[in-house]
C-alpha atoms as a PDB file:
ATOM      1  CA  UNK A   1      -5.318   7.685   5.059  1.00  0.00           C
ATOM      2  CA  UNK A   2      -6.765   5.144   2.532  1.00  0.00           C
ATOM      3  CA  UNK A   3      -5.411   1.835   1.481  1.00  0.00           C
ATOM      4  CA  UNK A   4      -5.827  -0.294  -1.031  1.00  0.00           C
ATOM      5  CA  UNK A   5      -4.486  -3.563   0.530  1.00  0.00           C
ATOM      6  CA  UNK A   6      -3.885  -6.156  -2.448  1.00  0.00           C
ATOM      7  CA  UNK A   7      -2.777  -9.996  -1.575  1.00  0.00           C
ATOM      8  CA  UNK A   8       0.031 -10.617  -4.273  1.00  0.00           C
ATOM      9  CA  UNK A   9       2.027 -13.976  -5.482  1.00  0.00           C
ATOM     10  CA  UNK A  10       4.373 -11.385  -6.906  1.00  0.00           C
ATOM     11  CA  UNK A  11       4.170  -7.489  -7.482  1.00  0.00           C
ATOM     12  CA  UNK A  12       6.474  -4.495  -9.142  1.00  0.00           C
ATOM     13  CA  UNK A  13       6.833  -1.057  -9.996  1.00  0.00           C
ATOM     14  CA  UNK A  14       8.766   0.114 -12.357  1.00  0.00           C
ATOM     15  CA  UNK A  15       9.853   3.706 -13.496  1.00  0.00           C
ATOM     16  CA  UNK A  16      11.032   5.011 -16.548  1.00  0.00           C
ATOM     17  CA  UNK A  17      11.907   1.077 -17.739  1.00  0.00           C
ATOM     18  CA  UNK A  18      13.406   0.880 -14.525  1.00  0.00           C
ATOM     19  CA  UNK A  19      12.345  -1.740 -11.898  1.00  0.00           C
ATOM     20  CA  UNK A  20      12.132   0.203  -8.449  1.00  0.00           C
ATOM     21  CA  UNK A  21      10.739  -2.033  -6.625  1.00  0.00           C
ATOM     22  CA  UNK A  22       9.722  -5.579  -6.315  1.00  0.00           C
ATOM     23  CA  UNK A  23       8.119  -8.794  -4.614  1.00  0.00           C
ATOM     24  CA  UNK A  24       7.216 -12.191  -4.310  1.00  0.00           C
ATOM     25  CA  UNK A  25       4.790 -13.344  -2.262  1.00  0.00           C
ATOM     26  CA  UNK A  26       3.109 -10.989   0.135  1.00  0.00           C
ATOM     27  CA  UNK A  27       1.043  -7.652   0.104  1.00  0.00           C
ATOM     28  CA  UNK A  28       0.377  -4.729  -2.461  1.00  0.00           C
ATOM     29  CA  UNK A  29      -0.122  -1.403  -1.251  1.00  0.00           C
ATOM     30  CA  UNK A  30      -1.715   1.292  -3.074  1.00  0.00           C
ATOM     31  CA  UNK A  31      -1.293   4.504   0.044  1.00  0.00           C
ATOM     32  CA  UNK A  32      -3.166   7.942  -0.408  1.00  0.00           C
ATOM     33  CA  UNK A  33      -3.038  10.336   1.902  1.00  0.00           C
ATOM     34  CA  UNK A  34      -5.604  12.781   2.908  1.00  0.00           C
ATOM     35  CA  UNK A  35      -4.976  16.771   4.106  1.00  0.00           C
ATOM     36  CA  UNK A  36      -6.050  15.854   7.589  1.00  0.00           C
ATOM     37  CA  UNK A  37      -3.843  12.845   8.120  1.00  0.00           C
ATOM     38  CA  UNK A  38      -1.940  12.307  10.695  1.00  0.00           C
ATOM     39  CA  UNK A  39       1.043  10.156  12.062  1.00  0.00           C
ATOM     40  CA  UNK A  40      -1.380   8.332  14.148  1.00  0.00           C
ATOM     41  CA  UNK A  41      -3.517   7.206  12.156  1.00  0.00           C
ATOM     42  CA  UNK A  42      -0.386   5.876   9.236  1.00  0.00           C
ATOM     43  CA  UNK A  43       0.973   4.063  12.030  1.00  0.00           C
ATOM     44  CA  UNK A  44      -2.536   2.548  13.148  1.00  0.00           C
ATOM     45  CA  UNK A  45      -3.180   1.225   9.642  1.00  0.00           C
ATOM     46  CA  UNK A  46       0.710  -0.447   9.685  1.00  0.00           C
ATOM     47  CA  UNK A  47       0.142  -2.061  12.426  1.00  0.00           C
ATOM     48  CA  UNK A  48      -3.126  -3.674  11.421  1.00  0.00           C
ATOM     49  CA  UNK A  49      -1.786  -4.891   7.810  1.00  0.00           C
ATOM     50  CA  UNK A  50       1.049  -6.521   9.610  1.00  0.00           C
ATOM     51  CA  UNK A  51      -1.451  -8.627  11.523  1.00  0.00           C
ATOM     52  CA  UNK A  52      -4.131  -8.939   9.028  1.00  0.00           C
ATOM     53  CA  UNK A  53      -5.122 -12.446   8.533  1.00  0.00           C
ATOM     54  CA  UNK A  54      -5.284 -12.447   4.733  1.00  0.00           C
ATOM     55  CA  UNK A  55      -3.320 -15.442   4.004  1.00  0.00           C
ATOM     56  CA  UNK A  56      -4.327 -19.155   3.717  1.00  0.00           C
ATOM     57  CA  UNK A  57      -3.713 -21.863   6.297  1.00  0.00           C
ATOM     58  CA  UNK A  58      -3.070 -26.126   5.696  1.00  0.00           C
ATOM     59  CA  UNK A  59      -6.836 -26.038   5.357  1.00  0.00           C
ATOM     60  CA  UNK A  60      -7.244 -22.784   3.250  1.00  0.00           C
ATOM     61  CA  UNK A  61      -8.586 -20.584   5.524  1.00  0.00           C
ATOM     62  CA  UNK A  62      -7.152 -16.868   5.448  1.00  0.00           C
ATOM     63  CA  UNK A  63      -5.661 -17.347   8.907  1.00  0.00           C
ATOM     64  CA  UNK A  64      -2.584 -16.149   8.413  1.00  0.00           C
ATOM     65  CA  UNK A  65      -0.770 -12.560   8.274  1.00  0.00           C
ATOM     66  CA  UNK A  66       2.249 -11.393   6.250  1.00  0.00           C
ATOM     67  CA  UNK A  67       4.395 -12.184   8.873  1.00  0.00           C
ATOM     68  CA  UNK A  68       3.240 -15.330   9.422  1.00  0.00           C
ATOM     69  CA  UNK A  69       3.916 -16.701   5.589  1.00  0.00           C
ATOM     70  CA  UNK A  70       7.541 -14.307   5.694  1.00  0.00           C
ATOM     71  CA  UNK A  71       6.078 -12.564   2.853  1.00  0.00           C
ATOM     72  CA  UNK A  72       7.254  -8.906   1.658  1.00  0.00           C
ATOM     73  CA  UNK A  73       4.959  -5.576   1.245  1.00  0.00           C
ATOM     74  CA  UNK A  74       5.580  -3.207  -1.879  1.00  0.00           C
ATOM     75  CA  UNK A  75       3.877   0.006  -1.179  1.00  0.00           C
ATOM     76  CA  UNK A  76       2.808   2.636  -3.893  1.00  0.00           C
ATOM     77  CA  UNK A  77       1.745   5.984  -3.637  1.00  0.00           C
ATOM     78  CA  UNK A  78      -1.820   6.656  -4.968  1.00  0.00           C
ATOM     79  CA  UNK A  79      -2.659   9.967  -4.788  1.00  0.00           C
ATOM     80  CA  UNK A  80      -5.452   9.573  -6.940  1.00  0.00           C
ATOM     81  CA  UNK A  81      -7.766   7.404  -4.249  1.00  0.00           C
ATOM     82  CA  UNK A  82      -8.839  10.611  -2.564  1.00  0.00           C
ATOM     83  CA  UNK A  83     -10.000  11.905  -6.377  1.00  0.00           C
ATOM     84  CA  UNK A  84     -13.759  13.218  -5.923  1.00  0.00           C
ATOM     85  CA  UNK A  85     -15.991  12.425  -9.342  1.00  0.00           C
ATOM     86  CA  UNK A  86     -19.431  13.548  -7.660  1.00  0.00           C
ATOM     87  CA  UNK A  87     -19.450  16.743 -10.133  1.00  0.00           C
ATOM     88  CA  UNK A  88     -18.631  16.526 -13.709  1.00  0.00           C
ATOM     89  CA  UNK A  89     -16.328  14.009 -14.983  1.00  0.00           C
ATOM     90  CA  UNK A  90     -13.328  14.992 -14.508  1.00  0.00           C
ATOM     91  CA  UNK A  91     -11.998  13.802 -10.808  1.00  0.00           C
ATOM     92  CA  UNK A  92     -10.422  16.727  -8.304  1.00  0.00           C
ATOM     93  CA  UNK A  93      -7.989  15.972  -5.625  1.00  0.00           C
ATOM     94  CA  UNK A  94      -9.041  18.679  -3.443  1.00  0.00           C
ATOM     95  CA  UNK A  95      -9.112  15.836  -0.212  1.00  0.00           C
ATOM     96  CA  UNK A  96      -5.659  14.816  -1.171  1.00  0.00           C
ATOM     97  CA  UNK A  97      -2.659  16.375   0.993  1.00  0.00           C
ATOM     98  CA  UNK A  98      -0.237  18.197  -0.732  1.00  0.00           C
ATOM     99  CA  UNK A  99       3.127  16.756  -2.559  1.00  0.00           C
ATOM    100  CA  UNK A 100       5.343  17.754   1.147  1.00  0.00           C
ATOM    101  CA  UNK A 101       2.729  16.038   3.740  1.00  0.00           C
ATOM    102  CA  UNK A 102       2.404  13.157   1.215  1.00  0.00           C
ATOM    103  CA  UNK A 103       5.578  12.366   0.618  1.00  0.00           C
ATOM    104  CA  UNK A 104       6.577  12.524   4.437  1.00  0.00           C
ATOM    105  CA  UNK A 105       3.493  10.143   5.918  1.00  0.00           C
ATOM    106  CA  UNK A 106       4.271   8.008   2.396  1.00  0.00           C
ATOM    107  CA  UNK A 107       8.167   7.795   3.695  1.00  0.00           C
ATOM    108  CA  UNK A 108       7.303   7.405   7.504  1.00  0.00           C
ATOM    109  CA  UNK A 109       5.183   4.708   6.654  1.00  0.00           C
ATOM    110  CA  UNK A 110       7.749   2.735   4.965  1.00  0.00           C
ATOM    111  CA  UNK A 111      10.251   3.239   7.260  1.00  0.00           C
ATOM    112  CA  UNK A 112       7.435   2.071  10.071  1.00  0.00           C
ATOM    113  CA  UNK A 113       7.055  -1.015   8.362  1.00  0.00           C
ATOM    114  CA  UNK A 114      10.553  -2.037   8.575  1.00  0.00           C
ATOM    115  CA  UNK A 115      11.064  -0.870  12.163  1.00  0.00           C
ATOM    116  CA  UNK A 116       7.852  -3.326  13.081  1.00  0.00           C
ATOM    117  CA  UNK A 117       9.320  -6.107  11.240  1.00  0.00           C
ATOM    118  CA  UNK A 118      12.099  -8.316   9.488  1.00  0.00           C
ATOM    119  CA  UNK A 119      10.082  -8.327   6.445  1.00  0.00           C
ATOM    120  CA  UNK A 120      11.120  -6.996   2.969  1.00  0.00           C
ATOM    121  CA  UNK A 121       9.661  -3.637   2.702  1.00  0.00           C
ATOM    122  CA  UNK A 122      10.297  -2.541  -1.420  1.00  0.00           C
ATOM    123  CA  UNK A 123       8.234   0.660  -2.581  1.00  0.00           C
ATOM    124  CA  UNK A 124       7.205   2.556  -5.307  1.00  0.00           C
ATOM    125  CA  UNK A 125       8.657   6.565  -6.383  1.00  0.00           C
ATOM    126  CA  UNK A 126       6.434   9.243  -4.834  1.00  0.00           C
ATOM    127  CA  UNK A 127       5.444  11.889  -7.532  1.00  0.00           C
ATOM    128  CA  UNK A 128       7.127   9.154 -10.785  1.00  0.00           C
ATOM    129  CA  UNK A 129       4.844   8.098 -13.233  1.00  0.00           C
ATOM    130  CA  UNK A 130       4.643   4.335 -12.626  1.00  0.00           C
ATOM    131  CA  UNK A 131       3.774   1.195 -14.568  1.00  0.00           C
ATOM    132  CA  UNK A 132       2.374  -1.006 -11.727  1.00  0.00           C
ATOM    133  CA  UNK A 133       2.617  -4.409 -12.430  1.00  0.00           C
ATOM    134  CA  UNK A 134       1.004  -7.482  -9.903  1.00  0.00           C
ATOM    135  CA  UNK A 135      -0.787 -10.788 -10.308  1.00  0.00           C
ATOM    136  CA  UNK A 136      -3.758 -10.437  -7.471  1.00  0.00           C
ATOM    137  CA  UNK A 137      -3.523 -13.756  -5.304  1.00  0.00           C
ATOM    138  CA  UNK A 138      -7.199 -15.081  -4.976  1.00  0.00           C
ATOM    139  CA  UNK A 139      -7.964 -12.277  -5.683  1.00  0.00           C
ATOM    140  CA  UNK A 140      -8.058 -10.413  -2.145  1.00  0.00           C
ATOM    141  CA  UNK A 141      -8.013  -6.887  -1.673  1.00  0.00           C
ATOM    142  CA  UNK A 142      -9.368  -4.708   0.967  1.00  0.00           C
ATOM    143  CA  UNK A 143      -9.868  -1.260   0.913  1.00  0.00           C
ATOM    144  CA  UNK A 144      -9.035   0.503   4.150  1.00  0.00           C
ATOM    145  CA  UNK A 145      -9.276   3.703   5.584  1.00  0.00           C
ATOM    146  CA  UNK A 146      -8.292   5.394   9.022  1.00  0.00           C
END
């Protein structure tokens, strides 16, 4: 599972002119999901975002987690960050899993989030075209992978 972690003053998706989901303050999510991904490893990566210390302190260190400033987490689906451009120059998702194991770790993920936590958990629509929309706080952004 990859993840593109993005801090955020304020992020949203929207869908056919329609706003699906929306934040203020917190963390951007851009998920893919590989074939061999497993349950495991979605909830490994939830855990550590949730206690990532990507947010400024009174001094303006990043010593603080989304928890810790109450802020929210709007995660997209991105199937396109396991796209392979080695040969020629037009990407292939070969690496991505399919639409049904996606969608599920995409879903469980979300639903992990709010189980771990009080926070607001919005999301983007799995398989929508989206227009992403986000003003990058610092800018900070990680890219993981489990």
């Amino acid at each position: 599972m990859k993840v593109v972690l993005q801090r955020v003053s304020e992020a949203s998706v929207l869908v056919k002119n329609e706003r699906v989901g929306s934040i203020g303050q917190g963390l951007m999510l851009l998920v893919g999901v590989h074939e061999n991904d497993t349950e495991e490893q979605m909830q490994w990566l939830a855990e550590k975002i949730l206690k990532l210390r990507v947010f400024d302190d009174k001094d303006g260190k990043m010593n603080l987690s989304v928890r810790d400033v109450e802020g929210e987490i709007l995660v997209v689906p991105q199937f396109t960050l396991y796209g392979d451009y080695e040969q020629g120059n037009r990407p292939s998702y070969f690496e991505a899993a399919g639409p049904d194991k996606a969608e599920k770790l995409y879903e469980n993920m979300i639903s992990y989030f709010k189980q771990l936590s009080d926070l607001n958990i919005e999301s983007g629509q799995f398989g929508a075209y989206m227009d992403v929309q986000l003003h990058n706080d610092g800018p900070v952004t990680l890219v993981m992978e489990r």
